[in-house]
C-alpha atoms as a PDB file:
ATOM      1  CA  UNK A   1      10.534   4.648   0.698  1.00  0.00           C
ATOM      2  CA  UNK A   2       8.090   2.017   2.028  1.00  0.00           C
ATOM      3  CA  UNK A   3       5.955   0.210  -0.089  1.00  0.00           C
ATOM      4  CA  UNK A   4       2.844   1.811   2.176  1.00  0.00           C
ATOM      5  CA  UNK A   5       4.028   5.674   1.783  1.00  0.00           C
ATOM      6  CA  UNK A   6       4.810   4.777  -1.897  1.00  0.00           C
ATOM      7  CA  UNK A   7       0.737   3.528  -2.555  1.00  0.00           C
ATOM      8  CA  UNK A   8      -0.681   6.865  -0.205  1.00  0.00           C
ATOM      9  CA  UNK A   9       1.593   8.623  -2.647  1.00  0.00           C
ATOM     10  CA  UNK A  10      -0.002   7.669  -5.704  1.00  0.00           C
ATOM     11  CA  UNK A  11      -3.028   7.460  -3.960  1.00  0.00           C
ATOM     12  CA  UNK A  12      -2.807  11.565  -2.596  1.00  0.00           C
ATOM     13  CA  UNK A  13      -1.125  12.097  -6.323  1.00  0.00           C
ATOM     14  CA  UNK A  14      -4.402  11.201  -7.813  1.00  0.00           C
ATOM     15  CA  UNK A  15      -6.364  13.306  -5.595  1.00  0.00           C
ATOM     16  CA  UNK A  16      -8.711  10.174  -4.242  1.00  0.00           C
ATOM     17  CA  UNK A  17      -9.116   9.732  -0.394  1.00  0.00           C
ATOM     18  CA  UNK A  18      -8.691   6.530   1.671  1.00  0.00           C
ATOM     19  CA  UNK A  19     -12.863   6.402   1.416  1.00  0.00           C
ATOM     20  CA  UNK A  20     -13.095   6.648  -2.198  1.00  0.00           C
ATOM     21  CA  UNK A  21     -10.542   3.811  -2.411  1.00  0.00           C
ATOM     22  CA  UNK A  22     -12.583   1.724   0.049  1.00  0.00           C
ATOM     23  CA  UNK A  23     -15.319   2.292  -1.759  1.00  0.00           C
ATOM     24  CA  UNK A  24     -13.749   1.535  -5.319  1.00  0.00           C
ATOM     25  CA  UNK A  25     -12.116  -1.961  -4.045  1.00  0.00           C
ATOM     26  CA  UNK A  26     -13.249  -4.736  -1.799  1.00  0.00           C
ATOM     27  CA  UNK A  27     -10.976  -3.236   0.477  1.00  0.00           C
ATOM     28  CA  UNK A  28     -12.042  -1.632   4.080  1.00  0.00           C
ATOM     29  CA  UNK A  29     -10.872   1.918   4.833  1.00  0.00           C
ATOM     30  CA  UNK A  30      -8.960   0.483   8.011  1.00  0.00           C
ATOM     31  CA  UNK A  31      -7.150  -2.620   5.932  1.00  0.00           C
ATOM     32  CA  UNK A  32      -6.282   0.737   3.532  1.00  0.00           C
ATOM     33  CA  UNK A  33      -5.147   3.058   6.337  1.00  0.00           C
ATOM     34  CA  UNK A  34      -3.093   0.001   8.386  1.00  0.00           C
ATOM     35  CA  UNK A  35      -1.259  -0.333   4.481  1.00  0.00           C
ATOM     36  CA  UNK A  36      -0.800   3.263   3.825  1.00  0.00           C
ATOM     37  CA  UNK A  37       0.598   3.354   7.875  1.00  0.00           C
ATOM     38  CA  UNK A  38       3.111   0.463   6.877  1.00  0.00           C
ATOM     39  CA  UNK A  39       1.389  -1.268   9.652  1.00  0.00           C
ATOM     40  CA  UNK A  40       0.214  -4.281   7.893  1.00  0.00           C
ATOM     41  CA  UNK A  41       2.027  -5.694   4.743  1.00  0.00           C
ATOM     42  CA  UNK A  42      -0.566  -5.696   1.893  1.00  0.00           C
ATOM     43  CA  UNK A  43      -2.248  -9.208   0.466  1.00  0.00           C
ATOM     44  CA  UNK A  44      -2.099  -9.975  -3.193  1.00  0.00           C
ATOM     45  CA  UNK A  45      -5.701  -9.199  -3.664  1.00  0.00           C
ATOM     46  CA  UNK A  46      -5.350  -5.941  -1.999  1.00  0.00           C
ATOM     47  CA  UNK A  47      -2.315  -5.097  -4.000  1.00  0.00           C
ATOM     48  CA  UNK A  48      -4.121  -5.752  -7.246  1.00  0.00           C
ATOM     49  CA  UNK A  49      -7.229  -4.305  -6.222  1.00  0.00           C
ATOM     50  CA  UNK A  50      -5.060  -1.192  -5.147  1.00  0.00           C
ATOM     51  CA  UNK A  51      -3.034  -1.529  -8.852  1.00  0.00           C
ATOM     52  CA  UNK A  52      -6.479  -1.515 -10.390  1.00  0.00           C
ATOM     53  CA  UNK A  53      -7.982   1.456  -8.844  1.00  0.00           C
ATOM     54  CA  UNK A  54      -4.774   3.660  -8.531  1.00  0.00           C
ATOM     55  CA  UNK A  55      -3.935   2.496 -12.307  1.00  0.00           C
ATOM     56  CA  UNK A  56      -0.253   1.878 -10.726  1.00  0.00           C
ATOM     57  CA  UNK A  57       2.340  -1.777 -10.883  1.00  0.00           C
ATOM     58  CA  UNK A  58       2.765  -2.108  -7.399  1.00  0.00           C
ATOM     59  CA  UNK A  59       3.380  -5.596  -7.687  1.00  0.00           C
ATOM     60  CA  UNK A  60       6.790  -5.292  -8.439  1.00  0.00           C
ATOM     61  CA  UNK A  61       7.910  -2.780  -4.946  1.00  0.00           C
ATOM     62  CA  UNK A  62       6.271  -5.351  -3.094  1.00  0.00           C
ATOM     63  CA  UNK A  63       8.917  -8.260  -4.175  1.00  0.00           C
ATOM     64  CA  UNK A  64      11.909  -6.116  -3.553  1.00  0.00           C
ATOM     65  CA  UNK A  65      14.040  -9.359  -1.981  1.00  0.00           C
ATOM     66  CA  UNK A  66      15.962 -11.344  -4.362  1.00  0.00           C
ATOM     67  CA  UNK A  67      14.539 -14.605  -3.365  1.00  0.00           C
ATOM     68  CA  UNK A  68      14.110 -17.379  -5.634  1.00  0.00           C
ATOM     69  CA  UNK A  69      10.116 -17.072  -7.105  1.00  0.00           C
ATOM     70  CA  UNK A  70      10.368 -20.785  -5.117  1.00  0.00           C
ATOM     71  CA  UNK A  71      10.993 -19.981  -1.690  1.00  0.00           C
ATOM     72  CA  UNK A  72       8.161 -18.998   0.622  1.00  0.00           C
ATOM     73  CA  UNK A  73       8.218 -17.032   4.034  1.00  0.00           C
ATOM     74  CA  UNK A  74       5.371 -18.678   6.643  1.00  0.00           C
ATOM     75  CA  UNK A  75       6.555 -15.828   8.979  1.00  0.00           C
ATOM     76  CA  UNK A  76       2.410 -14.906  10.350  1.00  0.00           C
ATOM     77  CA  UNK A  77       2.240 -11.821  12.689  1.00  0.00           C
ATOM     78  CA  UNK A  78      -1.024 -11.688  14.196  1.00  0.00           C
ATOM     79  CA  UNK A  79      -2.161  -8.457  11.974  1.00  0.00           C
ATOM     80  CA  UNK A  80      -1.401 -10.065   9.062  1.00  0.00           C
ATOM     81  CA  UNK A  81      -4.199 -12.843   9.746  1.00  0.00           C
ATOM     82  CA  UNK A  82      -6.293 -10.382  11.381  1.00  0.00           C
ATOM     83  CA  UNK A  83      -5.509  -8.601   7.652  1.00  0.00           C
ATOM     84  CA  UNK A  84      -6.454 -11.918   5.694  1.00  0.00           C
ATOM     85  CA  UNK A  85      -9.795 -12.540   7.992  1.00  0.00           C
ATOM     86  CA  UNK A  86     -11.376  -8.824   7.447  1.00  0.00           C
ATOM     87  CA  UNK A  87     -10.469  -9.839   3.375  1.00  0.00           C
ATOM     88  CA  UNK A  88     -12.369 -12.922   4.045  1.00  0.00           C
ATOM     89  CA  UNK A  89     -15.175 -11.700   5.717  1.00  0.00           C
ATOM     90  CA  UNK A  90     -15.561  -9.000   3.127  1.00  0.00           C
ATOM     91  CA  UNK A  91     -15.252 -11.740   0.299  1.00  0.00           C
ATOM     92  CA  UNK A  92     -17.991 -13.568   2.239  1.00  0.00           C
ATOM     93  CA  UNK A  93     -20.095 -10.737   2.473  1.00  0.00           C
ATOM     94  CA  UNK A  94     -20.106  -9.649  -1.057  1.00  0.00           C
ATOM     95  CA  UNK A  95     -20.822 -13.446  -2.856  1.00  0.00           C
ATOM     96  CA  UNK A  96     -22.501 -15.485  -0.123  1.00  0.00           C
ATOM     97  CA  UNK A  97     -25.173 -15.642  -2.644  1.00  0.00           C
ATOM     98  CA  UNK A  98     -22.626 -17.320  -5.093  1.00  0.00           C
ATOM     99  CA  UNK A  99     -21.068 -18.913  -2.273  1.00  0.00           C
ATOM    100  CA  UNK A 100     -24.571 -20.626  -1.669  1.00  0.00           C
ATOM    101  CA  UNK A 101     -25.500 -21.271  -5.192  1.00  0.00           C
ATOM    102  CA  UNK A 102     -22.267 -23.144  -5.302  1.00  0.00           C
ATOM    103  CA  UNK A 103     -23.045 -25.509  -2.085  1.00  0.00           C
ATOM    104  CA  UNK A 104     -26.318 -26.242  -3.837  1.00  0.00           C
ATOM    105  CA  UNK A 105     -25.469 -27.104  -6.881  1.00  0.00           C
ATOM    106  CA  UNK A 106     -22.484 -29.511  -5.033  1.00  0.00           C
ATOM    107  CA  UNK A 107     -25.589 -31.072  -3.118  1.00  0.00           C
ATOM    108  CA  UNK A 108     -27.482 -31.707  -5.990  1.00  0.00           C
ATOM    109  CA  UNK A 109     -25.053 -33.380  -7.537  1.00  0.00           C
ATOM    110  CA  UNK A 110     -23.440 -35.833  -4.839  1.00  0.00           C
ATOM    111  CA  UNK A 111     -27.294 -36.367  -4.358  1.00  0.00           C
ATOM    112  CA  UNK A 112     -28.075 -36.980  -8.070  1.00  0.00           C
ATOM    113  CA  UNK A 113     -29.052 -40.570  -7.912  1.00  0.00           C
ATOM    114  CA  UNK A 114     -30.778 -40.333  -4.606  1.00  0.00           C
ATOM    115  CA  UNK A 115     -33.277 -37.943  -6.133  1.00  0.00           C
ATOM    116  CA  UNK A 116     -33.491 -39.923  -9.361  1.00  0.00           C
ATOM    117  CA  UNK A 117     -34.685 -42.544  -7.541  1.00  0.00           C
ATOM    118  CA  UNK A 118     -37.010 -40.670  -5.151  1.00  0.00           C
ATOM    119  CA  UNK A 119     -38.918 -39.120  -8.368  1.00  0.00           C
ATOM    120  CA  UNK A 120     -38.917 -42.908 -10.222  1.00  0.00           C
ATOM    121  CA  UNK A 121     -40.713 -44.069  -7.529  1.00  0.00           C
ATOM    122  CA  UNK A 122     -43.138 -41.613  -6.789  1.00  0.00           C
ATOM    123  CA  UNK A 123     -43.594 -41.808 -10.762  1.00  0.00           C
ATOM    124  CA  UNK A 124     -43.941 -45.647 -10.786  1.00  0.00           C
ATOM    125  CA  UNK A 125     -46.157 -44.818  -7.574  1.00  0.00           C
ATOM    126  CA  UNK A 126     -44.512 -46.552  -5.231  1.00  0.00           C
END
């Protein structure tokens, strides 16, 4: 059984629908439905999100292989970074204030002396 039929299992199991998921997760209902259609292999945030929500260990059926926790697969199929930009986006759209508070307070600090010395001067009135 595929790791996709084995999560719309649980899923149906615990009587939720693809929305309610979506809705639950930081998931989109497509990113849900291409999993649940074995179309897209799932990301580790949407596996744990998906763990979370369904209260299941999937983590384990995804790592069926008995590769060596050291060797890595760079094989990309063009879903797969479609998969990883939606995730972004969504990541994006949900903390850009945090995302922004975090460029600021970068600024402020690479600029630290800059504005020291801007607010000495206009102190010392110069």
């Amino acid at each position: 059984m595929s790791l996709g039929l084995k999560i719309k299992n649980v899923r149906l199991k615990k009587g939720l629908t693809q929305s309610q998921i979506a809705d639950e997760t930081s998931i989109t209902l497509r990113t849900i439905q291409r999993i649940e259609n074995d179309e897209v292999k799932p990301s580790f945030h949407s596996l744990k999100e998906l763990s979370r929500v369904l209260e299941t260990d999937f983590s384990e059926l995804n790592h069926k292989s008995k590769k060596k926790p050291y060797e890595f697969n760079f094989n990309f199929k063009i879903t797969d970074m479609n998969q990883f930009i939606n995730d972004l986006k969504t990541l994006v759209k949900n903390h850009w204030k945090v995302f922004a508070i975090i460029i600021l307070a970068i600024w402020l600090v690479n600029s630290y002396t800059d504005i020291k010395a801007g607010i000495m001067d206009g102190w010392n009135g110069k």
